[in-house]
Protein backbone atom coordinates (compact mmCIF):
# COMPACT_ATOMS: atom_id res chain seq x y z
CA UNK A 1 0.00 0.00 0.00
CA UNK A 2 2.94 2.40 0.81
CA UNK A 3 4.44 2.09 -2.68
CA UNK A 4 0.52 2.85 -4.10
CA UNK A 5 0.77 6.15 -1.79
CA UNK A 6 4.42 7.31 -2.69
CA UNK A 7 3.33 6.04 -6.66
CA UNK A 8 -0.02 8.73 -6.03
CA UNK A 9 2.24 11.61 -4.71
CA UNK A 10 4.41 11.21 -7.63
CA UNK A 11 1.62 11.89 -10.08
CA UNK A 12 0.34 14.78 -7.51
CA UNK A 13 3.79 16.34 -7.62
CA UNK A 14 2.60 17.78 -11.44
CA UNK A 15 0.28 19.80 -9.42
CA UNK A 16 1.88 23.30 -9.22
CA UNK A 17 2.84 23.42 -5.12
CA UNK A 18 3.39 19.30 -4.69
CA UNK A 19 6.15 18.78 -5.64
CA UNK A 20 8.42 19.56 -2.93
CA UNK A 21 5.96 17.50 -0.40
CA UNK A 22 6.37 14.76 -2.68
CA UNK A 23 9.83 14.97 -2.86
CA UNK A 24 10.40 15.08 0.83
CA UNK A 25 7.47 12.19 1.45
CA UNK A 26 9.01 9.73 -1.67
CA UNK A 27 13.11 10.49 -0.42
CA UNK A 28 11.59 9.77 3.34
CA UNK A 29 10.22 6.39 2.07
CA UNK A 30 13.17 5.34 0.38
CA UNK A 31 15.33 6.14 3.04
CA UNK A 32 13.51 4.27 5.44
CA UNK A 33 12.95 1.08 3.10
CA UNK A 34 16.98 1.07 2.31
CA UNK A 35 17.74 1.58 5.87
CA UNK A 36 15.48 -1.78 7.00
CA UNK A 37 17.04 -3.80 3.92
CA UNK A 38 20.10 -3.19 5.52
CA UNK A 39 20.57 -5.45 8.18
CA UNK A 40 18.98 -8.35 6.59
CA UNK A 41 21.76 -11.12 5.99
CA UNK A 42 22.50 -13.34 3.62
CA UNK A 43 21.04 -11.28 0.56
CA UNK A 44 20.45 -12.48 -3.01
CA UNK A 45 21.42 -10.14 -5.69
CA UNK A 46 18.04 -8.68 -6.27
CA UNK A 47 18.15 -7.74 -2.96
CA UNK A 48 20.83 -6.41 -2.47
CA UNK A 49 20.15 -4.24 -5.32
CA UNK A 50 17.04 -3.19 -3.82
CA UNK A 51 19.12 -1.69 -1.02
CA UNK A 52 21.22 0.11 -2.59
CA UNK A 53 19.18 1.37 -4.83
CA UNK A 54 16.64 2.79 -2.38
CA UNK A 55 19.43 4.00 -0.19
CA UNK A 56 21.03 5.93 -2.92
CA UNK A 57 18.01 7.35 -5.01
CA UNK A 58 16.32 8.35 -1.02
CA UNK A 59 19.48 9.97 -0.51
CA UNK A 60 19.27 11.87 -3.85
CA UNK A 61 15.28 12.69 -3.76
CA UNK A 62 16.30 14.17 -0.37
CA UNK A 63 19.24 16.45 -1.36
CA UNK A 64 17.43 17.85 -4.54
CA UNK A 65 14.00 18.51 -2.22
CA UNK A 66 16.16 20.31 0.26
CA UNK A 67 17.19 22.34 -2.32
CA UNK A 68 14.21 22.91 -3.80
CA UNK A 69 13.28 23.82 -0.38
CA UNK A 70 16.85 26.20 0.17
CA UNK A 71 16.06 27.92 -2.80
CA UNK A 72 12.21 28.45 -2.40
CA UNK A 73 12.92 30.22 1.37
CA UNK A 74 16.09 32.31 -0.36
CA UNK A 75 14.50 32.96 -3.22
């Protein structure tokens, strides 16, 4: 159901004004689905890659919202 939610504020973030929200809510989900992949041993590949790829695209989605958010107070 999460992944339905963070797929529904993608599409909202077209809306003029969501897009930051959306940013912040998808980078926070990411994060938080990397981070409990992590300790899991004994991976297989595709899960492993569905670690690190949630740990590095959160990380990402959360730099360019804070940003977005930087230059939106500065601005």
């Amino acid at each position: 159901m999460a992944n339905v939610g963070m797929g529904l504020s993608g599409l909202l973030a077209l809306v003029p004004g969501w897009a930051l929200p959306a940013g912040f809510a998808g980078g926070v989900f990411l994060l938080v689905a990397g981070i409990m992949h992590v300790p899991k041993k004994n991976k297989n590949a595709k899960e492993a890659l569905a670690t690190w790829t949630d740990l590095i695209v959160g990380v990402t989605v959360m730099v360019l919202a804070a940003y977005g958010l930087y230059r939106a107070v500065a601005g």
